[in-house]
C-alpha atoms as a PDB file:
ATOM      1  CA  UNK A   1     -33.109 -86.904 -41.604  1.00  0.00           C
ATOM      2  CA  UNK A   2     -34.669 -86.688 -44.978  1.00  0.00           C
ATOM      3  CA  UNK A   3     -38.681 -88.127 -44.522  1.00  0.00           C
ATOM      4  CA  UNK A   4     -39.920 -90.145 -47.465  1.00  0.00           C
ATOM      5  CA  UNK A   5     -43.024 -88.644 -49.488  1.00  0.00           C
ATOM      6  CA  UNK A   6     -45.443 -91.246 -48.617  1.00  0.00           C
ATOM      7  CA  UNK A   7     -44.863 -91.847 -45.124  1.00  0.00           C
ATOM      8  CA  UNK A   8     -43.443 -89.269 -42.469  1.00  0.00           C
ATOM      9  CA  UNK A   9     -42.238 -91.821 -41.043  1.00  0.00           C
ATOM     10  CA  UNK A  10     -39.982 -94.203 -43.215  1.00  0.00           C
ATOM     11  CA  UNK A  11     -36.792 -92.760 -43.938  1.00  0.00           C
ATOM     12  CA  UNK A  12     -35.907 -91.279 -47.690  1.00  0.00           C
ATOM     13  CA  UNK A  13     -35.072 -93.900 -50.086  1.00  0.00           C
ATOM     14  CA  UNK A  14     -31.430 -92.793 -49.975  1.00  0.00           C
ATOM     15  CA  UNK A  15     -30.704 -93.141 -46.356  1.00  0.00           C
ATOM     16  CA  UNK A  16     -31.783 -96.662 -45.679  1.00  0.00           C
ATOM     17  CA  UNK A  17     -28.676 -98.525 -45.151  1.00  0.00           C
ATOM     18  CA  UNK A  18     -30.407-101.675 -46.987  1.00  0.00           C
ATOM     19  CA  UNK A  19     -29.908 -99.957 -50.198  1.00  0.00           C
ATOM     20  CA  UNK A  20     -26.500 -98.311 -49.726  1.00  0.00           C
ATOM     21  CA  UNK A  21     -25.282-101.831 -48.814  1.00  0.00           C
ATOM     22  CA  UNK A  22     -26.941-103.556 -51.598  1.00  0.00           C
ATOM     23  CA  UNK A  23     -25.622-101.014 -54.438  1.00  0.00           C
ATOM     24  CA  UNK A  24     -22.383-101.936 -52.280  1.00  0.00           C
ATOM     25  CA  UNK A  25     -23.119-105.713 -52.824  1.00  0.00           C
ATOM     26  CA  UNK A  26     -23.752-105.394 -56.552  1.00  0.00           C
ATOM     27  CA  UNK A  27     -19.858-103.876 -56.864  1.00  0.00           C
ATOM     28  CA  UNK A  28     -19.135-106.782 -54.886  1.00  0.00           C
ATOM     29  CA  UNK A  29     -20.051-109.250 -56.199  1.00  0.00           C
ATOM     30  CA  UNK A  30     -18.585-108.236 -59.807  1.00  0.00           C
ATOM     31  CA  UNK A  31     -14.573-107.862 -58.596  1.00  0.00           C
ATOM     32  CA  UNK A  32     -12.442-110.205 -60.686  1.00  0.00           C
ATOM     33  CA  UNK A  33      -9.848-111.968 -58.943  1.00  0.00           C
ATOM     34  CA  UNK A  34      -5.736-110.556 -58.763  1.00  0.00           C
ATOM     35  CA  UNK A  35      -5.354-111.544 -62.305  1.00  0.00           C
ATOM     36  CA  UNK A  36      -7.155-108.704 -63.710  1.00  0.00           C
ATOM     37  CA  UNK A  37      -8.104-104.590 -63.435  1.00  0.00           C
ATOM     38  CA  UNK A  38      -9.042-103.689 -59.690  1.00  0.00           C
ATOM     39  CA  UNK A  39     -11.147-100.613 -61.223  1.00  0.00           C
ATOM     40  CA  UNK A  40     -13.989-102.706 -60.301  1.00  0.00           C
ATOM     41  CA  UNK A  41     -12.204-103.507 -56.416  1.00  0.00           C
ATOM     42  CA  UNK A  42     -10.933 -99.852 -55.764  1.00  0.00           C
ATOM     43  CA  UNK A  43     -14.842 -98.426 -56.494  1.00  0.00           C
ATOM     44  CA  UNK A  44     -16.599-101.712 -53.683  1.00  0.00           C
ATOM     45  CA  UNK A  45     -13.355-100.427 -51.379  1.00  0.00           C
ATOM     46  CA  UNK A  46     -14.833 -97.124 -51.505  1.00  0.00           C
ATOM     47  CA  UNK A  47     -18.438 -97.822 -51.190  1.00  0.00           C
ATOM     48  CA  UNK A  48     -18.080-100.060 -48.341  1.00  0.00           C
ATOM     49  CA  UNK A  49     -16.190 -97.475 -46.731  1.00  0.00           C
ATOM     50  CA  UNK A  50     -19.043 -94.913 -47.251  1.00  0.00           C
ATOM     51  CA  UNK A  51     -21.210 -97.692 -45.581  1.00  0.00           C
ATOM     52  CA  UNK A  52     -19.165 -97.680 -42.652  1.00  0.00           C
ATOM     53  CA  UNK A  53     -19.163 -93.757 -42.454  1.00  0.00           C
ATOM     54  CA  UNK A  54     -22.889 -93.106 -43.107  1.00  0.00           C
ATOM     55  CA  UNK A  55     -24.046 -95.957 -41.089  1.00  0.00           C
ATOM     56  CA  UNK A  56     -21.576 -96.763 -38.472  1.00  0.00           C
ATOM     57  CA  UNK A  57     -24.108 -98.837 -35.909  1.00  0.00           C
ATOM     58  CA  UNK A  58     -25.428-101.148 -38.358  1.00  0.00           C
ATOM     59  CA  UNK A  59     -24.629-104.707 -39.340  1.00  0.00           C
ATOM     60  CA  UNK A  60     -24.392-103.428 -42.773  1.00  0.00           C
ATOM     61  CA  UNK A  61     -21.119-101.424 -41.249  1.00  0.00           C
ATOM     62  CA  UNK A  62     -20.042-105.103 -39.889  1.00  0.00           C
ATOM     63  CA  UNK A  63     -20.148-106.610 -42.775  1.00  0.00           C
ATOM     64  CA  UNK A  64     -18.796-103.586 -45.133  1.00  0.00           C
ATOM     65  CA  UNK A  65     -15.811-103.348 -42.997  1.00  0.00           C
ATOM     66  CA  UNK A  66     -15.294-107.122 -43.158  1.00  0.00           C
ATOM     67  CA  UNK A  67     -15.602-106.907 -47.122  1.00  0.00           C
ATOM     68  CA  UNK A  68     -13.273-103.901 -46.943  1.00  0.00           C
ATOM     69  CA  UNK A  69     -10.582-106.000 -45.257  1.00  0.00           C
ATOM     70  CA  UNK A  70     -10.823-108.550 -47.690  1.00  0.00           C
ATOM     71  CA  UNK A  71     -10.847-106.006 -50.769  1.00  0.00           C
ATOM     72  CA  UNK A  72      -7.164-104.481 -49.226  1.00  0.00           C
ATOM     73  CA  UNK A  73      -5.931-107.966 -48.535  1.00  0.00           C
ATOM     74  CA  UNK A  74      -6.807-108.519 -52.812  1.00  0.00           C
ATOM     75  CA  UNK A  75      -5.647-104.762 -54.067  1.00  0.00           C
ATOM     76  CA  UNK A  76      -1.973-105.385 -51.890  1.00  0.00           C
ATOM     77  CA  UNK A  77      -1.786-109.031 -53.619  1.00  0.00           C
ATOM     78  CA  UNK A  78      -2.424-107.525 -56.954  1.00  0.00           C
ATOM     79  CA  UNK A  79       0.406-104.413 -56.232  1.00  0.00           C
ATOM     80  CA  UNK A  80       2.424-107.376 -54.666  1.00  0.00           C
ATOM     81  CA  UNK A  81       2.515-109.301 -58.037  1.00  0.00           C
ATOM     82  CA  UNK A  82       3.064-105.864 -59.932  1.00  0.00           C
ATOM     83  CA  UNK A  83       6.065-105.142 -57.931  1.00  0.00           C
ATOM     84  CA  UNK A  84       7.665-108.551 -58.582  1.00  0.00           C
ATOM     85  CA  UNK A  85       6.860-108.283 -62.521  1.00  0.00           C
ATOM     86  CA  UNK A  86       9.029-105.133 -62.255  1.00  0.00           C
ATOM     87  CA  UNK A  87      11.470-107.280 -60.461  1.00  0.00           C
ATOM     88  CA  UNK A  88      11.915-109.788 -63.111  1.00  0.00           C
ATOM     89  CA  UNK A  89      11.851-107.029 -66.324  1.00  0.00           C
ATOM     90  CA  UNK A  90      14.730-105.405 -63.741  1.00  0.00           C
ATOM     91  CA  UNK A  91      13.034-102.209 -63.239  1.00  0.00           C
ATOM     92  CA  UNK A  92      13.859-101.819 -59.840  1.00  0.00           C
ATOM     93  CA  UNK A  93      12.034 -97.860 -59.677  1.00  0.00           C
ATOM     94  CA  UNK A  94       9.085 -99.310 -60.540  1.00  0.00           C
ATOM     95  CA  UNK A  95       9.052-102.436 -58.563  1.00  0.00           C
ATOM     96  CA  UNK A  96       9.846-100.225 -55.431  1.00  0.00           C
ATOM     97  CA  UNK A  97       7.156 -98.029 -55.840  1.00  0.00           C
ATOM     98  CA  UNK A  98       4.614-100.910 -55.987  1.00  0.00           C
ATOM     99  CA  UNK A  99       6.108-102.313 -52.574  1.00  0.00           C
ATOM    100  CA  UNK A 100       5.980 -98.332 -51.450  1.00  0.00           C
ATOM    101  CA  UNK A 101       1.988 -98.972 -52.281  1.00  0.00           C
ATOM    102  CA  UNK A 102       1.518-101.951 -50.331  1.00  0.00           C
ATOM    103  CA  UNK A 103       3.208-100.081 -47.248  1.00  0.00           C
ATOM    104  CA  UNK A 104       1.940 -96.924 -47.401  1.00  0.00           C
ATOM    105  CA  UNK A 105      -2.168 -97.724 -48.252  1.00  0.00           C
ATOM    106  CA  UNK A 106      -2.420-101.519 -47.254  1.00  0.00           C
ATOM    107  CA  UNK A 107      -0.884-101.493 -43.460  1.00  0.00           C
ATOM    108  CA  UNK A 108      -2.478-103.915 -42.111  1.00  0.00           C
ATOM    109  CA  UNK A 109      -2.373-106.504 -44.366  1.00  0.00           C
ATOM    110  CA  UNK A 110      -0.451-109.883 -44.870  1.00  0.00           C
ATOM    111  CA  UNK A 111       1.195-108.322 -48.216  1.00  0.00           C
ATOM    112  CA  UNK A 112       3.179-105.798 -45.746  1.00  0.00           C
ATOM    113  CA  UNK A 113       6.229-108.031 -45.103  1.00  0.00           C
ATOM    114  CA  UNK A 114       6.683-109.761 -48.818  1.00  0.00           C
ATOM    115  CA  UNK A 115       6.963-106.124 -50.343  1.00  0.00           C
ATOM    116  CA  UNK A 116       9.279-105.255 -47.468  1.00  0.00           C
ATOM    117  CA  UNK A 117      11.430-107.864 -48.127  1.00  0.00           C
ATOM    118  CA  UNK A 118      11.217-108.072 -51.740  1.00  0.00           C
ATOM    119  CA  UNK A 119      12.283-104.356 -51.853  1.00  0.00           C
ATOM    120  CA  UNK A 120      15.006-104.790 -49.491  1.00  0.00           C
ATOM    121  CA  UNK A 121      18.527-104.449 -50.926  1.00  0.00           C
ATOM    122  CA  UNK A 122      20.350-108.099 -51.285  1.00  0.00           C
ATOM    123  CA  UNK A 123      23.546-109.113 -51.051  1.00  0.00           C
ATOM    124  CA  UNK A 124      25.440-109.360 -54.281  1.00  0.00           C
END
């Protein structure tokens, strides 16, 4: 582990999990809600992640993988409502491959079954 110039002791600036987390926190606390660009979501998702990995016995992990959960449930909502947008303009393609999204990267979220069913075939 990396030692700190001014004390052998004290980790390097860059492996203290109090600063990962808080660069973390700063992404955070700046995602906008479903309505608008997840940019901002998809970079925290992968931060908090890196958290987890770099510092897996921490409570920073805890909380990271909490926020992470939360982040998926918000990034499936937001391919949720693309899908159904598609629905309405009739471009089924596209629609599907939004739902395909929520199945394939979001598993274990709520989102799962609504883009199931709303790619299902229907009865005409």
């Amino acid at each position: 582990m990396p030692r700190s110039a001014t004390s052998p002791c004290i980790p390097a600036p860059r492996t203290r999990p109090t600063r990962s987390f808080s660069s973390v926190s700063s992404y955070f606390d700046r995602i906008p809600d479903i309505s608008r660009d997840q940019d901002r979501t998809e970079k925290a998702v992968a931060e908090l992640e890196e958290v987890v990995r770099k510092f897996p016995n921490t409570e920073y992990a805890i909380s990271a993988k909490r926020r992470s959960t939360s982040r998926a449930i918000q990034l499936a909502g937001k391919e949720v409502d693309i899908g159904r947008w598609y629905m309405q303009k009739k471009d089924y393609t596209g629609a599907i491959n939004r739902f395909k999204v929520v199945v394939t990267r979001y598993q274990t979220t709520r989102h799962v079954e609504e883009a199931l069913i709303a790619a299902s075939p229907r009865p005409i």
